[in-house]
N, C-alpha and C. Protein backbone atom coordinates (compact mmCIF):
# COMPACT_ATOMS: atom_id res chain seq x y z
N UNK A 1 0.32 22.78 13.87
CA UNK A 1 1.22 22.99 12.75
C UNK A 1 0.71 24.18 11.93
N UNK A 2 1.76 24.97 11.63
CA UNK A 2 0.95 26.13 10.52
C UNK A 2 1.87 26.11 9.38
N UNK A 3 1.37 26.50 8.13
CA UNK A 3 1.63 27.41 7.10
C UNK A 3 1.80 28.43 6.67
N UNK A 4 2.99 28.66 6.17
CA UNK A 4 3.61 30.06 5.73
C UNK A 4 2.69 30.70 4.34
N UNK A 5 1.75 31.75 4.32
CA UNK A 5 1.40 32.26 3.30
C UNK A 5 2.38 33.83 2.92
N UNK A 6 1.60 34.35 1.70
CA UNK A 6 1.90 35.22 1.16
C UNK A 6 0.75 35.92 1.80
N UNK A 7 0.95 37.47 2.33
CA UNK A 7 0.00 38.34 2.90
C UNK A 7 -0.86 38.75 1.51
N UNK A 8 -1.10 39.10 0.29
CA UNK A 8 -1.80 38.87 -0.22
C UNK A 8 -3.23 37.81 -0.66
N UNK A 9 -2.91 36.59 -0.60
CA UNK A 9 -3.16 35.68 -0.08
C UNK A 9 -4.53 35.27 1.17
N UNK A 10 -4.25 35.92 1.60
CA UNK A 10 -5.31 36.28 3.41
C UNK A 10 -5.39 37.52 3.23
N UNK A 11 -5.32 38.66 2.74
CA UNK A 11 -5.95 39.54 3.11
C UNK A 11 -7.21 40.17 3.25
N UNK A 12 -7.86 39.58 2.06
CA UNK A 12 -9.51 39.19 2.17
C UNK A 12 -9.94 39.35 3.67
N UNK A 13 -9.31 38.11 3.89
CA UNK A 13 -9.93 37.71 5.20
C UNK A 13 -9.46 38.42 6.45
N UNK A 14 -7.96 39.10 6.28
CA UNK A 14 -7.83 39.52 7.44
C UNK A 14 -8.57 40.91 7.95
N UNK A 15 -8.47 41.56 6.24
CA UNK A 15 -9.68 42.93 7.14
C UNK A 15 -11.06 42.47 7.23
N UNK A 16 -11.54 41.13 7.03
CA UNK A 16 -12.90 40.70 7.41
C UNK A 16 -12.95 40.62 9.07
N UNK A 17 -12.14 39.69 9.18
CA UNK A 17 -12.56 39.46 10.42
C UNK A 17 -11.69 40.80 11.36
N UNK A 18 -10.59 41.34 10.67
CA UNK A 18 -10.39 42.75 11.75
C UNK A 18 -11.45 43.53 12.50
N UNK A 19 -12.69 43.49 11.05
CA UNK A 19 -13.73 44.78 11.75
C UNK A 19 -14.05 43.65 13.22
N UNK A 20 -14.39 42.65 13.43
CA UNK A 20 -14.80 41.67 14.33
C UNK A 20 -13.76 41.71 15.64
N UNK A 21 -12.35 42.06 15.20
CA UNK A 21 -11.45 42.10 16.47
C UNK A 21 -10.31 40.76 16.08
N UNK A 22 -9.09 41.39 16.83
CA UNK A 22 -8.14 40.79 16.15
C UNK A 22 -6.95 41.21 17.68
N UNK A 23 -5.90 40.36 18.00
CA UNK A 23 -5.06 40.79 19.32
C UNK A 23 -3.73 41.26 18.39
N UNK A 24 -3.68 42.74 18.63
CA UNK A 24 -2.58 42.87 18.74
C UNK A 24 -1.60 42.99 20.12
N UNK A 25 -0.53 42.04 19.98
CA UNK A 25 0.55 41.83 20.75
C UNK A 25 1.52 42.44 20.89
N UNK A 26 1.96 42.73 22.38
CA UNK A 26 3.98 43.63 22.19
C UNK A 26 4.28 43.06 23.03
N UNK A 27 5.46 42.76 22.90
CA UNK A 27 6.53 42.71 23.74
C UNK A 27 7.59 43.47 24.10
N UNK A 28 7.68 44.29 25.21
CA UNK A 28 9.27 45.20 25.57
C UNK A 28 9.77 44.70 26.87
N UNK A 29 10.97 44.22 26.31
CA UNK A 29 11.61 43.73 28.07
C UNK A 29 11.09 42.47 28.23
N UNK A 30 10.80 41.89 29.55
CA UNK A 30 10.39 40.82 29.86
C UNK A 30 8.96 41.10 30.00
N UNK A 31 8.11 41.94 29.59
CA UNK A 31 6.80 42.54 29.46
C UNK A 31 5.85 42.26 28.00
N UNK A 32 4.48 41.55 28.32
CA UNK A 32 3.67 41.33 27.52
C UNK A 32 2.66 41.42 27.25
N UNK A 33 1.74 41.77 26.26
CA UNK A 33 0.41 42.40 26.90
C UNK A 33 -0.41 42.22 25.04
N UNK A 34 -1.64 42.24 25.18
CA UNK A 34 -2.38 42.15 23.98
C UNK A 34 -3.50 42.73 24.23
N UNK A 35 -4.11 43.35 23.21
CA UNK A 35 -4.92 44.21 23.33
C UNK A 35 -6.37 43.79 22.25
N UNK A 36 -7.39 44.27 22.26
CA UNK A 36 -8.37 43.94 21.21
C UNK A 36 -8.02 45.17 19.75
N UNK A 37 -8.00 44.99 19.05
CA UNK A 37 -8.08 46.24 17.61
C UNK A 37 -9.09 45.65 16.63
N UNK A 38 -9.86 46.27 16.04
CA UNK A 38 -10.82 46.62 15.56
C UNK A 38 -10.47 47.69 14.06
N UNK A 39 -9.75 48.47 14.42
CA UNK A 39 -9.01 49.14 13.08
C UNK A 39 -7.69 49.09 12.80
N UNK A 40 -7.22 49.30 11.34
CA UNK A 40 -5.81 48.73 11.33
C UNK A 40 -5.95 48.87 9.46
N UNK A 41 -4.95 49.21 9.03
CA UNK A 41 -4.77 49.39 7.70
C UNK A 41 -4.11 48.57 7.06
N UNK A 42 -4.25 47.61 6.14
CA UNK A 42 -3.29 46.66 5.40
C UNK A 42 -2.84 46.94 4.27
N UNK A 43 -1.82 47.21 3.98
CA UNK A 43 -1.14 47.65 2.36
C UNK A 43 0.20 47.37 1.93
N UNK A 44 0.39 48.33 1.31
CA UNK A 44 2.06 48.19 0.74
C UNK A 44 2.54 49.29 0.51
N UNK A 45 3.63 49.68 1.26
CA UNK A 45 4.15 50.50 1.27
C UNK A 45 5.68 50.62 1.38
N UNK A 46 6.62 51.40 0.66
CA UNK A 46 8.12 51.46 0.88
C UNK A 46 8.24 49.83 0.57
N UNK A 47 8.26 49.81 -0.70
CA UNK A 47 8.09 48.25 -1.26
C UNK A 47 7.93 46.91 -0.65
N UNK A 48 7.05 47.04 0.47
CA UNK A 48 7.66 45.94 1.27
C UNK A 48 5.70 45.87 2.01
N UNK A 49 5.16 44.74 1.98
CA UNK A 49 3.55 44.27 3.18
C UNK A 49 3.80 45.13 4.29
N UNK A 50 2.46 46.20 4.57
CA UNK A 50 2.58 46.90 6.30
C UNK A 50 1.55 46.25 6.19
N UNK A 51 1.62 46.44 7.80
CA UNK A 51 0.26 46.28 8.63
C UNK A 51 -0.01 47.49 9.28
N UNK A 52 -0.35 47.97 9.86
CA UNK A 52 -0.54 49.48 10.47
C UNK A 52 -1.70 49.58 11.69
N UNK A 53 -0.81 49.61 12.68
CA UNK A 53 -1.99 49.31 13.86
C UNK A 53 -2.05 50.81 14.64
N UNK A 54 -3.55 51.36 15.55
CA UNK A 54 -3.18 52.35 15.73
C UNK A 54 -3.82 51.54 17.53
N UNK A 55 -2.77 52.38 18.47
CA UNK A 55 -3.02 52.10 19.81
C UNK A 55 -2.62 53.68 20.06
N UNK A 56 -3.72 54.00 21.26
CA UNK A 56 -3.97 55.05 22.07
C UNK A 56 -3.22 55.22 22.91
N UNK A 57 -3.24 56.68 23.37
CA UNK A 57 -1.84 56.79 24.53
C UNK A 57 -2.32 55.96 25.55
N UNK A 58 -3.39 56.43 26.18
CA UNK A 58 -4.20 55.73 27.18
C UNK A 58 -3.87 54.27 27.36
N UNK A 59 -3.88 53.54 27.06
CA UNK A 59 -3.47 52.16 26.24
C UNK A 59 -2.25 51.44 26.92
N UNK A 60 -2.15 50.26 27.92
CA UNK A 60 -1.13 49.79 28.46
C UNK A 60 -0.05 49.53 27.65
N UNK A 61 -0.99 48.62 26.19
CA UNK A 61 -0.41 48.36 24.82
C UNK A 61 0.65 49.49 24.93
N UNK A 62 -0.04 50.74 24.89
CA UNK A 62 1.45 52.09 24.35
C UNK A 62 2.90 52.30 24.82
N UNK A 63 2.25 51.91 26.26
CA UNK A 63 3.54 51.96 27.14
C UNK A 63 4.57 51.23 26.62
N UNK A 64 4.20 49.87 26.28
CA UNK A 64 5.20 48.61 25.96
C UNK A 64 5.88 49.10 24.78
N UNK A 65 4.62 49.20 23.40
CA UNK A 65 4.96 49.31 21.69
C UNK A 65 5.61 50.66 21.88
N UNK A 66 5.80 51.95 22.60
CA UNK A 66 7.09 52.84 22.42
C UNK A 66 7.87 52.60 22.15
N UNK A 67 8.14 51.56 22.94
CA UNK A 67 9.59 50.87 23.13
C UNK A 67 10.16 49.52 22.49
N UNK A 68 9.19 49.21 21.94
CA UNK A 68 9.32 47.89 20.98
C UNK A 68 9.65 48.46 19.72
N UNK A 69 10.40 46.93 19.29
CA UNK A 69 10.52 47.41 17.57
C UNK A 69 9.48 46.56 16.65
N UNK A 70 8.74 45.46 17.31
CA UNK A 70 7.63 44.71 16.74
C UNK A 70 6.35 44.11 17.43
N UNK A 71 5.61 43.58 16.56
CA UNK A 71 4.22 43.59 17.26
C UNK A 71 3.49 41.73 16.56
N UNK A 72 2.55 41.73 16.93
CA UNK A 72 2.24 40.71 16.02
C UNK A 72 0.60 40.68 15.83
N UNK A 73 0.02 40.04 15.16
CA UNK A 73 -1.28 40.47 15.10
C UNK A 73 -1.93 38.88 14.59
N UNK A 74 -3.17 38.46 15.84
CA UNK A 74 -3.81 37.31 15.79
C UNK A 74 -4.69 37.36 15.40
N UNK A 75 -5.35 36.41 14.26
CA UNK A 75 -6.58 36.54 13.41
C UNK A 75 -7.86 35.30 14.33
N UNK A 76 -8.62 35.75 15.22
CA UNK A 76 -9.77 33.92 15.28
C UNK A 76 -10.41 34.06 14.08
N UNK A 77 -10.32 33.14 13.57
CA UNK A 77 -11.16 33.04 12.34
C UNK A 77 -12.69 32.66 12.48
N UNK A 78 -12.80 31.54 13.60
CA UNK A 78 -14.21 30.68 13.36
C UNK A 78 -15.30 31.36 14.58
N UNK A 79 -14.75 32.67 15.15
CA UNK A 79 -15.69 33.38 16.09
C UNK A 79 -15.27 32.42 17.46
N UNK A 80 -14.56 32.03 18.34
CA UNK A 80 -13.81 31.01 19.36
C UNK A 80 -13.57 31.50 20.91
N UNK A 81 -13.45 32.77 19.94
CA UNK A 81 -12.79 33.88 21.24
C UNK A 81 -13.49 35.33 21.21
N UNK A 82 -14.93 35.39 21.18
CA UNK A 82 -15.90 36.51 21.46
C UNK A 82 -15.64 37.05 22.45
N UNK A 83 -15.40 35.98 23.40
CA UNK A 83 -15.87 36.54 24.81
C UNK A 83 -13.92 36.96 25.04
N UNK A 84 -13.31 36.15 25.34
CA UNK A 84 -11.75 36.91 25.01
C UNK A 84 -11.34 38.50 24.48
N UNK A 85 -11.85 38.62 22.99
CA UNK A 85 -11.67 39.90 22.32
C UNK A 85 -12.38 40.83 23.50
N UNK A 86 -13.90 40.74 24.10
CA UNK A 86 -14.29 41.36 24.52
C UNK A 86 -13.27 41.53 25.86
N UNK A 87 -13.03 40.76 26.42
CA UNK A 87 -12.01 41.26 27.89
C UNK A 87 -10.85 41.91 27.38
N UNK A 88 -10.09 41.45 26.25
CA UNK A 88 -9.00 42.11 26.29
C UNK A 88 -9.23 43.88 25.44
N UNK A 89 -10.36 44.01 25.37
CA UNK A 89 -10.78 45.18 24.78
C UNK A 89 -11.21 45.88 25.81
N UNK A 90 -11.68 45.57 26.79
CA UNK A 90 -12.18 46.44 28.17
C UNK A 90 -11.30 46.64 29.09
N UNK A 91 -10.61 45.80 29.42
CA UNK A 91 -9.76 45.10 30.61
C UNK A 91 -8.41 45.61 30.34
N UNK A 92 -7.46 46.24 31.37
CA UNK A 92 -6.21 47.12 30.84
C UNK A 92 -5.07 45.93 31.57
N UNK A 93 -4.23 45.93 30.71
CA UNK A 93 -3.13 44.75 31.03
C UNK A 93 -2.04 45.04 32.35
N UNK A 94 -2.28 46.45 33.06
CA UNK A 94 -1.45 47.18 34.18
C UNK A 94 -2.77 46.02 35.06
N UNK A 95 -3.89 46.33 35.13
CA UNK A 95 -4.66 45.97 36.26
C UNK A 95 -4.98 44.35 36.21
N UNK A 96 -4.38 43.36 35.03
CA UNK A 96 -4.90 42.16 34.82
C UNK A 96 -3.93 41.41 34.36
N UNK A 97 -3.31 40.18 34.20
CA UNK A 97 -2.82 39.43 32.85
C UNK A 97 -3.56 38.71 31.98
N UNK A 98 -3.70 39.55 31.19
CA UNK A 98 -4.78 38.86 30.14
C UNK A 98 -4.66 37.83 29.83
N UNK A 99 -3.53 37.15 29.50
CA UNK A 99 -3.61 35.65 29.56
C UNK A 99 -3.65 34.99 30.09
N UNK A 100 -3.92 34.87 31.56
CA UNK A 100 -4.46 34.21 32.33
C UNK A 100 -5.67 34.03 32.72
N UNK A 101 -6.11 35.19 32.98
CA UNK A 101 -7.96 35.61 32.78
C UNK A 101 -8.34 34.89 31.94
N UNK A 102 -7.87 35.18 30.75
CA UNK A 102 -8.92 34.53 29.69
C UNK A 102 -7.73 32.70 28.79
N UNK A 103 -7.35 32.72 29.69
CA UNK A 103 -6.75 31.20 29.47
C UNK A 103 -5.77 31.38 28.20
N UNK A 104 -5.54 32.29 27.69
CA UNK A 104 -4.34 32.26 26.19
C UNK A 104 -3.67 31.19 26.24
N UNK A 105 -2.80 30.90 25.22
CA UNK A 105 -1.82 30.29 25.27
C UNK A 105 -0.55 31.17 23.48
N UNK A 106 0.48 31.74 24.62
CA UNK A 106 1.91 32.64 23.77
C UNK A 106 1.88 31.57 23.28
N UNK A 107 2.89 31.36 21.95
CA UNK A 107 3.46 30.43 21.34
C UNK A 107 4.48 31.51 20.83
N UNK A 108 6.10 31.08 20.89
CA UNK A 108 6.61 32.17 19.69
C UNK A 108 6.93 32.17 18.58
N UNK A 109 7.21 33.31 18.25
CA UNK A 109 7.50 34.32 17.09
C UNK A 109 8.29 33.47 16.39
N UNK A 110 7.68 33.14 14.92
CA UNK A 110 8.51 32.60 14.13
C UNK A 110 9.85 33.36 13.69
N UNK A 111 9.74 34.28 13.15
CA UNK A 111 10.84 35.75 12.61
C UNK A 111 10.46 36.89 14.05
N UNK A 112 10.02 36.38 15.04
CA UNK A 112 10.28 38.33 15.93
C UNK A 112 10.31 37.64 17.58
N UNK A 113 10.30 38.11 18.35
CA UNK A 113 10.69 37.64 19.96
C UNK A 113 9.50 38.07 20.44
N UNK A 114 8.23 38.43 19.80
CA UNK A 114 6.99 38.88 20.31
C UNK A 114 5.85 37.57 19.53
N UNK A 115 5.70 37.28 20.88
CA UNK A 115 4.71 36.13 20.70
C UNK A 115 3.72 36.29 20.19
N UNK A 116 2.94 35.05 19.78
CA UNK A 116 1.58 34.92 18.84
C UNK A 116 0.62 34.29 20.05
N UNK A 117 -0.89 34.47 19.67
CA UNK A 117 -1.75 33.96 21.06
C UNK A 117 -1.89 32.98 19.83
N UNK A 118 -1.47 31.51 19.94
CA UNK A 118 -2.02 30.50 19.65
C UNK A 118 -3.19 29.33 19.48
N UNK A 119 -3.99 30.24 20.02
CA UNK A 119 -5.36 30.22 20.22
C UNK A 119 -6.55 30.51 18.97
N UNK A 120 -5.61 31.37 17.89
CA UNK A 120 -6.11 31.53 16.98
C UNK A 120 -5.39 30.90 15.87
N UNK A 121 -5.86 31.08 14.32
CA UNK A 121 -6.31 30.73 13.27
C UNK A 121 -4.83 31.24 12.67
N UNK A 122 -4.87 32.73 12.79
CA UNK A 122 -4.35 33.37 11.34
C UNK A 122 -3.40 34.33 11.98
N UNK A 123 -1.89 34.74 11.66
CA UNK A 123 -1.27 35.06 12.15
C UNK A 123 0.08 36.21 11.66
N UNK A 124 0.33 37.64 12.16
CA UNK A 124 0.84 38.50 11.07
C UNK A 124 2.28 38.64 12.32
N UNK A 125 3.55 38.81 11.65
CA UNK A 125 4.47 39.17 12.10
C UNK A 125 5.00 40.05 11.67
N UNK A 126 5.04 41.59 12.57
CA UNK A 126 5.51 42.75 12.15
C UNK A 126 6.57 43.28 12.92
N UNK A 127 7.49 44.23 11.75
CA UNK A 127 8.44 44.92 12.47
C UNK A 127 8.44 46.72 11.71
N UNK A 128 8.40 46.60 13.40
CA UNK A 128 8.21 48.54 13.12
C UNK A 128 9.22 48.97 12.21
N UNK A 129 8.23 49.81 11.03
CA UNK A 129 9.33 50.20 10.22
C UNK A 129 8.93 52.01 10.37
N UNK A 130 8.13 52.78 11.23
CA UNK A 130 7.91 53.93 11.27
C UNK A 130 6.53 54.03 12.07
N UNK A 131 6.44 54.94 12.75
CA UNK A 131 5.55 55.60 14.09
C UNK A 131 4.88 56.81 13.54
N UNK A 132 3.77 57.27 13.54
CA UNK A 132 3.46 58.51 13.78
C UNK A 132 2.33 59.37 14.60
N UNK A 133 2.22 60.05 14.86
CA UNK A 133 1.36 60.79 16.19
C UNK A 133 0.50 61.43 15.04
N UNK A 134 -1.20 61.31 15.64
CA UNK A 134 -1.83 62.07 14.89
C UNK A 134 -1.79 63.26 15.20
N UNK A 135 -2.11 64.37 14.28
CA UNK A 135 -2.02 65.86 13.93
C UNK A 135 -3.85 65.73 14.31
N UNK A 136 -4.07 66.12 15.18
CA UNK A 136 -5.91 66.42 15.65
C UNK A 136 -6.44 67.65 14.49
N UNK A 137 -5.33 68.83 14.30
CA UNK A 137 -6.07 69.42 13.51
C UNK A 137 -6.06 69.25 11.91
N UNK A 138 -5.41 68.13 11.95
CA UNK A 138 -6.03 67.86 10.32
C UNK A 138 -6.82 66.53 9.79
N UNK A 139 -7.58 66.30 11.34
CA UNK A 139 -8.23 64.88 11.68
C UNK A 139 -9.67 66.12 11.01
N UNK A 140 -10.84 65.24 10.00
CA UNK A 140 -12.05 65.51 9.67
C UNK A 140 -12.54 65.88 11.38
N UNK A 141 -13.49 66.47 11.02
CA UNK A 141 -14.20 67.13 12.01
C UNK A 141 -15.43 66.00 12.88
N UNK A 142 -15.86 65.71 12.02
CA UNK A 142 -16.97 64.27 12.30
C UNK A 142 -16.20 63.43 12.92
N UNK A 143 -14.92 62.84 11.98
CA UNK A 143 -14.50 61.70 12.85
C UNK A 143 -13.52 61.79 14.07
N UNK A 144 -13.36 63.55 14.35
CA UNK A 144 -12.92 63.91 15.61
C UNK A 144 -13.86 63.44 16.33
N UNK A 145 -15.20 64.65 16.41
CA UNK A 145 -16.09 64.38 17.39
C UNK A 145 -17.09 63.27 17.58
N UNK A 146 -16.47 61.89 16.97
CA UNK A 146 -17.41 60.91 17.05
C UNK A 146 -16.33 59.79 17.72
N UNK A 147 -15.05 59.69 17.08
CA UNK A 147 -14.08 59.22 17.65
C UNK A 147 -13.24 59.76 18.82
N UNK A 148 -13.24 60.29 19.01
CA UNK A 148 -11.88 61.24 19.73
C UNK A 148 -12.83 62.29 20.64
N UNK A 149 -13.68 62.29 21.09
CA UNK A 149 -14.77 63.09 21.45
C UNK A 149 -13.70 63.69 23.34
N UNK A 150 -13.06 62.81 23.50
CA UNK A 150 -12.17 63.58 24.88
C UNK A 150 -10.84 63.33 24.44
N UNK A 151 -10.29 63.92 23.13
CA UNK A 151 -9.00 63.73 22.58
C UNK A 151 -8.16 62.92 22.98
N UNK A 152 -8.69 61.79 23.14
CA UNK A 152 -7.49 60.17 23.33
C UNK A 152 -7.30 59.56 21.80
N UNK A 153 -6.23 60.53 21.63
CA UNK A 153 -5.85 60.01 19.89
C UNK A 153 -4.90 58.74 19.49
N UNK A 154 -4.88 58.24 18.74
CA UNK A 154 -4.07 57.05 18.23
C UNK A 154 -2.56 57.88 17.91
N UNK A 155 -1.96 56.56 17.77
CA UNK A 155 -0.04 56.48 17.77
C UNK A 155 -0.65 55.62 16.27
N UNK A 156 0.12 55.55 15.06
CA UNK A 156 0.33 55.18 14.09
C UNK A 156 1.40 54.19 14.25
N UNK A 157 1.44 52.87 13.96
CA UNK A 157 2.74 51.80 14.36
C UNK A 157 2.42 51.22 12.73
N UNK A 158 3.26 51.62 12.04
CA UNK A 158 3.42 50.82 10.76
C UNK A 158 4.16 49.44 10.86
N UNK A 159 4.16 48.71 10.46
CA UNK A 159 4.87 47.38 10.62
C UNK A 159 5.06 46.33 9.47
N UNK A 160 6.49 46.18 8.91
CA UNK A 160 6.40 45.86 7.87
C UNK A 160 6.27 44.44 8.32
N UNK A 161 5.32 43.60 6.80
CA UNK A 161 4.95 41.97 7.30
C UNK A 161 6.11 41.16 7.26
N UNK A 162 6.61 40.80 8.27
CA UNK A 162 8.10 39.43 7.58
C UNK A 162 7.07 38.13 7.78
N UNK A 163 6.04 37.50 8.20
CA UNK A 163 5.60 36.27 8.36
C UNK A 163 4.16 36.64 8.05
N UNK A 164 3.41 35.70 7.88
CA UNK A 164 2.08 35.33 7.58
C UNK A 164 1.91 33.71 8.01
N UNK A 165 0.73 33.30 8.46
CA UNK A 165 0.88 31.71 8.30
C UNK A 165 -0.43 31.33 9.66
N UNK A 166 -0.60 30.76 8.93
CA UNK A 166 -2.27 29.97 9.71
C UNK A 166 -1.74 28.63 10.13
N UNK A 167 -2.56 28.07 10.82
CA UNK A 167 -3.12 26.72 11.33
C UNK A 167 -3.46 26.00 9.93
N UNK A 168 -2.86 24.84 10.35
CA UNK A 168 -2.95 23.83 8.73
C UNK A 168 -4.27 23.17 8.68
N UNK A 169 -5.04 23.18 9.57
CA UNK A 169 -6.41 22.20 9.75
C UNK A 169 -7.18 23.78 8.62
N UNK A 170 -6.63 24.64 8.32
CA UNK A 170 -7.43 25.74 7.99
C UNK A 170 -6.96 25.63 6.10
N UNK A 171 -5.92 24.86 5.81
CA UNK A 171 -5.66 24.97 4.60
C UNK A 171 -6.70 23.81 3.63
């Protein structure tokens, strides 16, 4: 059973445990795939909760979220799924189904048709409200060549929040 919060509310916690790893999910077509993220911006913007996830071209994730209009984003809260984050962070969803490998279980989308891994705690439902491609030359110089060191740059997926809501054993 879960609970509907206010994204204010969890946000504490959600860029806590983000730096730790967090699945973002897409769905396009009858196609599904989740990925590990590690960075991701939470705010407010165009009056309305984003979430802001960035996935690489490289990235099976990319192929799908082009073409999607939403995403969703799974919080483990109690550390459950170490070893999970780590496969779906190495492991590319063309060569594997990640949810099978590592045992997931989809549950869906309260407000979006892109499932939640139910497996976790804490839970964000987004809909693309704007995309953008990074500009390399007006990326800092350091965090070019420390990040981006063979120019595999991030896609910007803003996503405004329509849901929030955890597991009730957590309230």
């Amino acid at each position: 059973m879960y609970k509907e919060f206010d994204f204010c509310e969890v946000s504490q916690e959600l860029l806590q445990q983000l730096q730790k790893g967090a699945f973002l999910t897409v769905k396009s077509g009858n196609k599904v795939n989740t990925m590990t993220i590690a960075w991701g911006s939470l705010g407010y913007m165009w009056n309305r909760p984003v979430f802001t996830a960035m996935v690489r071209y490289s990235r099976y994730t990319y192929e799908l979220i082009k073409d999607a209009s939403e995403f969703t984003v799974s919080f483990p809260l109690k550390g459950q799924l170490d070893r999970t984050l780590s496969v779906c962070g190495t492991k590319s969803g063309r060569d594997i189904d990640k949810f099978k490998e590592c045992s997931l279980t989809l549950k869906e989308g309260v407000s979006t048709e892109t499932p939640i891994i139910d497996d976790c705690d804490l839970h964000l439902e987004c809909r693309i409200v704007y995309s953008q491609e990074m500009n390399a030359e007006k990326l800092d110089g350091k965090i070019k060549g420390s990040s981006y060191p063979e120019g595999n740059y991030h896609v910007f997926y803003f996503g405004e929040i329509v849901k929030v809501y955890r597991k009730e054993v957590w309230v």
